[in-house]
Protein backbone atom coordinates (compact mmCIF):
# COMPACT_ATOMS: atom_id res chain seq x y z
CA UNK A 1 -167.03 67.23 -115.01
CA UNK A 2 -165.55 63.84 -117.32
CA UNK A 3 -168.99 62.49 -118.48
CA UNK A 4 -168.81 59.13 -116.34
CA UNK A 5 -168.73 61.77 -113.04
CA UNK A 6 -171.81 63.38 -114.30
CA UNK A 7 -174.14 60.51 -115.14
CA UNK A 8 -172.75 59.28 -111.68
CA UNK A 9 -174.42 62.22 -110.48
CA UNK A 10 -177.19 61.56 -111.96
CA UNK A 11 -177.76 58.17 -111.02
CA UNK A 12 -177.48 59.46 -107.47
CA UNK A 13 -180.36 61.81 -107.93
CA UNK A 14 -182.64 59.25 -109.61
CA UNK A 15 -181.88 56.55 -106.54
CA UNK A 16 -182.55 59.33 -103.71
CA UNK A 17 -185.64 61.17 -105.68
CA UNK A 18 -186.98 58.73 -107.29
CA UNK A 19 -186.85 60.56 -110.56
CA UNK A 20 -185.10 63.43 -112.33
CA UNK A 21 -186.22 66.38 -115.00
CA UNK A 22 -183.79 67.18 -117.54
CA UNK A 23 -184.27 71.18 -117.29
CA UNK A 24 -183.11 70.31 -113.72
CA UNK A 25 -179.73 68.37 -114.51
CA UNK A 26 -179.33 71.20 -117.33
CA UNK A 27 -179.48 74.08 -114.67
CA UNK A 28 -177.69 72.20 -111.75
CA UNK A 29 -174.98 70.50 -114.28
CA UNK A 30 -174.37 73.60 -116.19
CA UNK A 31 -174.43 71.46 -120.03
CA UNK A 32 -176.64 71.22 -122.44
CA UNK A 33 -179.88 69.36 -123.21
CA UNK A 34 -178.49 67.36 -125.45
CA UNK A 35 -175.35 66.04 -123.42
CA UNK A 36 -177.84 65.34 -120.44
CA UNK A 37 -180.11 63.36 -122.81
CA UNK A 38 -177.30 61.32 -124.38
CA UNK A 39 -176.29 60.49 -120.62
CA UNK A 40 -179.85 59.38 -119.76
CA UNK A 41 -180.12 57.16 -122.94
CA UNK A 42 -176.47 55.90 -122.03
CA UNK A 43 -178.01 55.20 -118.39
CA UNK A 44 -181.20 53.41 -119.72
CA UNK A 45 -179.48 51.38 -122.06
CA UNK A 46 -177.18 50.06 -119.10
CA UNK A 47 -180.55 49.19 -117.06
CA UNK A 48 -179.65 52.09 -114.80
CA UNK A 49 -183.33 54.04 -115.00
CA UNK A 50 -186.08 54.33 -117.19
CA UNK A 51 -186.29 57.23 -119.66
CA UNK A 52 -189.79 59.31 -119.76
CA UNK A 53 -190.78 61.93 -121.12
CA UNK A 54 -189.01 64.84 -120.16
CA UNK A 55 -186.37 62.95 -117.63
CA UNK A 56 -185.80 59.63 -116.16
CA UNK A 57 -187.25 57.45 -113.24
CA UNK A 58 -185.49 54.71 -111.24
CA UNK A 59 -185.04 51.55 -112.67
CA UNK A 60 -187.56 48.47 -111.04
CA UNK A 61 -185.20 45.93 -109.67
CA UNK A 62 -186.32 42.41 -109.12
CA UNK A 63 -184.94 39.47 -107.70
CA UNK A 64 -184.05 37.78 -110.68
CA UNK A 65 -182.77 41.03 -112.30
CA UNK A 66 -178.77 40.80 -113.37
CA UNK A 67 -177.07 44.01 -114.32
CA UNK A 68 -173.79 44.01 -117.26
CA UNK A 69 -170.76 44.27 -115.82
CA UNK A 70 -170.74 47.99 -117.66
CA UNK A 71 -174.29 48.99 -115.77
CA UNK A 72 -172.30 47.59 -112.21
CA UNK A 73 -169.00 49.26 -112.80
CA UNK A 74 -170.13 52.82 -112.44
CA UNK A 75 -171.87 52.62 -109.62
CA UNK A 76 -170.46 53.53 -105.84
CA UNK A 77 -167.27 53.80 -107.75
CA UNK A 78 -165.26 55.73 -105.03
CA UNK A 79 -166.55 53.59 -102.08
CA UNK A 80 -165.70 50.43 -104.15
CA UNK A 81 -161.93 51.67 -104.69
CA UNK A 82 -161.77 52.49 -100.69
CA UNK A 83 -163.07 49.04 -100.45
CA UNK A 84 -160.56 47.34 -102.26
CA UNK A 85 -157.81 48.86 -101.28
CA UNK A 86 -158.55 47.72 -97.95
CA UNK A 87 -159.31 44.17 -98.76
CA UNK A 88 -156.09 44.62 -100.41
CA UNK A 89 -154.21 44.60 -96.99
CA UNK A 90 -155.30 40.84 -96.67
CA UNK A 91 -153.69 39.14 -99.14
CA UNK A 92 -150.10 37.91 -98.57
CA UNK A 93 -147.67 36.66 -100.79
CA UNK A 94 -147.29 33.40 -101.55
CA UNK A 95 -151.15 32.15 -100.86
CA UNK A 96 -153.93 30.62 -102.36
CA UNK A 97 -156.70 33.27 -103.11
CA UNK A 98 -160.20 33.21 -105.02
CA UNK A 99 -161.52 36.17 -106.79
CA UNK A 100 -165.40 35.42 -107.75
CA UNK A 101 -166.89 37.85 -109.90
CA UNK A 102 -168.00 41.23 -109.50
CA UNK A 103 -166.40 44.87 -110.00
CA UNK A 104 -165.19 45.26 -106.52
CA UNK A 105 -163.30 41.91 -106.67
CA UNK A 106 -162.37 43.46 -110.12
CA UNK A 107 -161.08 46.55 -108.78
CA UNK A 108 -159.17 44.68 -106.00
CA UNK A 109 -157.47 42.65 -108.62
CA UNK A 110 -155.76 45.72 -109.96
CA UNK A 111 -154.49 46.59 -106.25
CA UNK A 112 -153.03 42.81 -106.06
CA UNK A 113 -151.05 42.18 -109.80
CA UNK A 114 -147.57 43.11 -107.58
CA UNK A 115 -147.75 40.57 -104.83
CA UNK A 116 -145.42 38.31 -105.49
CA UNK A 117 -145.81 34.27 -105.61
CA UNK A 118 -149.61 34.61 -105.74
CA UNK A 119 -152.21 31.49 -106.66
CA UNK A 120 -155.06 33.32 -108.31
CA UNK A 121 -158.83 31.04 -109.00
CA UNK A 122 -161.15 33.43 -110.38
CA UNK A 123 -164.47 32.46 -112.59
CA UNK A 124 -164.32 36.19 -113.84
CA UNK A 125 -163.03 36.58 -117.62
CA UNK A 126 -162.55 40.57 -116.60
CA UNK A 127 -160.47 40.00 -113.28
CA UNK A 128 -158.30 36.95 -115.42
CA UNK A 129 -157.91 39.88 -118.33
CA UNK A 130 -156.56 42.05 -115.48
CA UNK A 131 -153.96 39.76 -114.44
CA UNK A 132 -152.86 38.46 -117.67
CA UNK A 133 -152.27 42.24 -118.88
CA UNK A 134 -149.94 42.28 -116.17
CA UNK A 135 -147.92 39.15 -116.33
CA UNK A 136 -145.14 37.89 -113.20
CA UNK A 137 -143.40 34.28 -113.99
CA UNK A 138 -144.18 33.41 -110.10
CA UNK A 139 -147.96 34.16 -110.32
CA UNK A 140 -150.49 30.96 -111.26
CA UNK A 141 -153.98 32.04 -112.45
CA UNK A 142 -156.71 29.33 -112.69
CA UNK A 143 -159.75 30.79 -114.76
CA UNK A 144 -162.81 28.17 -114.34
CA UNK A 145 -164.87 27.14 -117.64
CA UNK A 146 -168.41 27.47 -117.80
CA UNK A 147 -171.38 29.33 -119.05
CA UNK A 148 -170.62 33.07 -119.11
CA UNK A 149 -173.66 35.74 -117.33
CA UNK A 150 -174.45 38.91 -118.15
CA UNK A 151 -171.44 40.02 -115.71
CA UNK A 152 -168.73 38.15 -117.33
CA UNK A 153 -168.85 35.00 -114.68
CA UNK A 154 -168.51 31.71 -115.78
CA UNK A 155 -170.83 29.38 -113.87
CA UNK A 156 -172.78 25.86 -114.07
CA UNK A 157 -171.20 22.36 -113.96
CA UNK A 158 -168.09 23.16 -115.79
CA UNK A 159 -167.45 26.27 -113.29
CA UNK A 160 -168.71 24.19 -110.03
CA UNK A 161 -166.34 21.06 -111.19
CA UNK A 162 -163.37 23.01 -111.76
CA UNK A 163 -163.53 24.58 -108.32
CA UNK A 164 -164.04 20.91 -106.43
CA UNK A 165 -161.42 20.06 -104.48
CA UNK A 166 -159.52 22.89 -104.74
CA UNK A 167 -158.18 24.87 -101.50
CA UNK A 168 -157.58 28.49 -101.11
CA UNK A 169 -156.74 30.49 -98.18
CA UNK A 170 -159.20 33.67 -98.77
CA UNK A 171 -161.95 34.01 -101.58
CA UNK A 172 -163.21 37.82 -101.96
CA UNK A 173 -166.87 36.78 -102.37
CA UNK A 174 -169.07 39.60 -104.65
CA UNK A 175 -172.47 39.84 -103.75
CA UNK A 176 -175.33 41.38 -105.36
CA UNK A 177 -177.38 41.62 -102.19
CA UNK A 178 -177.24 41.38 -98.58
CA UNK A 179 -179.67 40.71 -95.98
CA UNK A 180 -180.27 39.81 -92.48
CA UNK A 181 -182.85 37.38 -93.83
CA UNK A 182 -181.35 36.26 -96.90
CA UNK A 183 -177.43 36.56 -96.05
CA UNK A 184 -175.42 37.21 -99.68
CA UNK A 185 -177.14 36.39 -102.53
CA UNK A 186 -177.00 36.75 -106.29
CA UNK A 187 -179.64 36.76 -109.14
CA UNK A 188 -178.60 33.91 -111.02
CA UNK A 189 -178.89 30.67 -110.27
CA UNK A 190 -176.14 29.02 -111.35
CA UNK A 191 -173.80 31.77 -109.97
CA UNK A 192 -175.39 31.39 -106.77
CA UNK A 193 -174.42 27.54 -107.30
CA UNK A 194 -170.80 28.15 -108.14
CA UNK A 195 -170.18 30.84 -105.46
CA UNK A 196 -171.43 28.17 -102.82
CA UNK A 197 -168.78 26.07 -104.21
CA UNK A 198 -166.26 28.92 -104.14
CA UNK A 199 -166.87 29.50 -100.54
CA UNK A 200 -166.75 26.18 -99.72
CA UNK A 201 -163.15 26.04 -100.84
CA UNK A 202 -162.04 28.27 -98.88
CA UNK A 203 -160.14 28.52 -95.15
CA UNK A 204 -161.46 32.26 -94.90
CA UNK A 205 -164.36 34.49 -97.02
CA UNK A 206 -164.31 38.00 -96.85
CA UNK A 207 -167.37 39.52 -98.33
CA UNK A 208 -166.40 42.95 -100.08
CA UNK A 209 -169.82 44.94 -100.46
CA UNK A 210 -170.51 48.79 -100.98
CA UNK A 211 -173.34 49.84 -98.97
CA UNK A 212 -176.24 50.09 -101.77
CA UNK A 213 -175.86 46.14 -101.10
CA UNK A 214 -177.51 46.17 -97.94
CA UNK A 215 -181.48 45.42 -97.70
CA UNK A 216 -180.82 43.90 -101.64
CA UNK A 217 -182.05 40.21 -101.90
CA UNK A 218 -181.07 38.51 -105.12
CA UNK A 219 -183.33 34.90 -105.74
CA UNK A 220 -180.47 32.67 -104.41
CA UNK A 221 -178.39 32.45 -101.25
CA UNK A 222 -174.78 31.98 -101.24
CA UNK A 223 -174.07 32.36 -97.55
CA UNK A 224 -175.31 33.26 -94.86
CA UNK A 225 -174.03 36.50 -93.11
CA UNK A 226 -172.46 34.14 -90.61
CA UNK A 227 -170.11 32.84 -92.65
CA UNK A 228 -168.14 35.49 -93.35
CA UNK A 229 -164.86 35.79 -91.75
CA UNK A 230 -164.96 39.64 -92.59
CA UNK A 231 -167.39 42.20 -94.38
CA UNK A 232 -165.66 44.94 -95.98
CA UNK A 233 -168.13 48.10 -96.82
CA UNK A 234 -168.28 51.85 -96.91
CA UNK A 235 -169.19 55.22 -94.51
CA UNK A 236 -172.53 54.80 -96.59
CA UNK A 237 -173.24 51.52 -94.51
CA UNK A 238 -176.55 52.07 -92.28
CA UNK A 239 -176.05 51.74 -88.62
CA UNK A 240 -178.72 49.25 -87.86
CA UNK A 241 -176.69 47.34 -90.97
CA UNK A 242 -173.15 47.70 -88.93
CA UNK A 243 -175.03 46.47 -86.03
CA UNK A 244 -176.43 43.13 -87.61
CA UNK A 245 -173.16 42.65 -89.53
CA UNK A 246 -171.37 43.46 -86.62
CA UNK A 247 -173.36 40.74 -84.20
CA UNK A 248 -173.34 38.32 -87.43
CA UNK A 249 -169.63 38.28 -89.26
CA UNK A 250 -167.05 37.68 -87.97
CA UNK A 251 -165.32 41.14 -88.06
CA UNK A 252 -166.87 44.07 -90.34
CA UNK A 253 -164.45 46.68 -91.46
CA UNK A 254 -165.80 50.13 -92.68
CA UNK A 255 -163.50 51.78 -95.90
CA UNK A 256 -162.79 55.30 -96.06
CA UNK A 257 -163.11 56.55 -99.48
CA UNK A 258 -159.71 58.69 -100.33
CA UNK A 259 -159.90 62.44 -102.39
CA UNK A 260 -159.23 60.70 -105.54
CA UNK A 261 -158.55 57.69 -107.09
CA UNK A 262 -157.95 56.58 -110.47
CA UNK A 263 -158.40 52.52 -110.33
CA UNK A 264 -161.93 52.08 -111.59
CA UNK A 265 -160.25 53.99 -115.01
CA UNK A 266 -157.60 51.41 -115.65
């Protein structure tokens, strides 16, 4: 087991425990007690869990609380990929699409640096890295100024004048949260601010959001659940969550998560 799979693991049994002993994850993970206390310290320095003595507890999460893109990118990593790959399938060549930050919109932009003739607006510096490692002469990427967050998003004035008046056909919207009360929301501010602006240039948002999203409420709205044209999430998704999403969204399409997959490494 690569060492990303196994503090994956672990993450997993801190979410649905609560808590986890490391002469537990020594015995179940079959390493040492070293390795499994270099992953929690990796994990708690990511804002992941909290370290005590003699394990690791789940992490306290707030409303206002903003994960690193590094803490976000190894969670839900295979339901993310499925995710992507199907909101994939929706763009087209030769349109207009917005990318706003987030590692599932990151991992989509991965699954989209071949289609040809494509407009790209994105106020992500990771998902403009991914398509400028990967240059076409018929592809346009717009990267908006403004003040960078703790997950690489550039937001504020800058960000929100940049994006007005431009016209997309689709933004991928990522979320930190989603609620029947709440709709999509975010724990910054500004982002919150900048998103709103991102979905209001745009003909059609699809919302693509693994299913530890659901029943998360950042402090700011972006949208309401209502607005999106189509929710993409995962099997994980919680029936009475496909039933308000269902009644809500426009269309909600559930991902299958494949054997393997290898995006989330590039």
């Amino acid at each position: 087991m690569l060492a990303q799979q196994r503090q994956q693991a672990i993450l997993e049994r801190v979410r649905n425990h609560g808590g986890v002993r490391v002469a537990d994850l020594v015995r179940d993970l079959g390493v040492s007690d070293m390795t499994i206390r270099r992953d929690l310290e990796v994990l708690a320095e990511r804002g992941l869990l909290e370290k005590v003595h003699g394990g690791a507890t789940a992490a306290g999460p707030g409303s206002t609380e903003e994960p690193g893109f590094a803490a976000k990118s190894v969670r839900q990593q295979a339901e993310k990929e499925a995710i992507a790959r199907q909101a994939a399938t929706l763009v087209r060549p030769g349109t207009a699409i917005a990318l706003s930050a987030g590692t599932t919109t990151w991992t989509l932009a991965h699954l989209i640096v071949d289609v040809p003739e494509l407009t790209v607006i994105t106020n992500s510096i990771r998902i403009a890295d991914v398509f400028h490692r990967s240059p076409r002469p018929d592809r346009t990427v717009v990267l908006t100024g403004g003040v960078r967050t703790p997950s690489d998003a550039l937001v504020g004035p800058v960000a929100v004048a940049a994006i007005r008046g431009l016209h997309v056909d689709t933004l991928f919207l990522g979320v930190h949260g989603m609620s029947v009360r709440a709709g999509f929301t975010t724990p910054n501010l500004l982002e919150a601010e900048t998103n709103r602006e991102l979905v209001a240039s745009a003909h059609r948002l699809v919302v693509p959001a693994d299913h530890s999203k659901w029943g998360t409420v950042g402090i700011s709205t972006i949208a309401g659940l209502d607005e999106a044209h189509v929710v993409i999430s995962d099997s994980g998704l919680p029936e009475e969550a496909r039933e308000e999403l269902s009644a809500r969204a426009g269309e909600l399409i559930i991902a299958e998560s494949a054997p393997e997959s290898r995006v989330a490494e590039q």
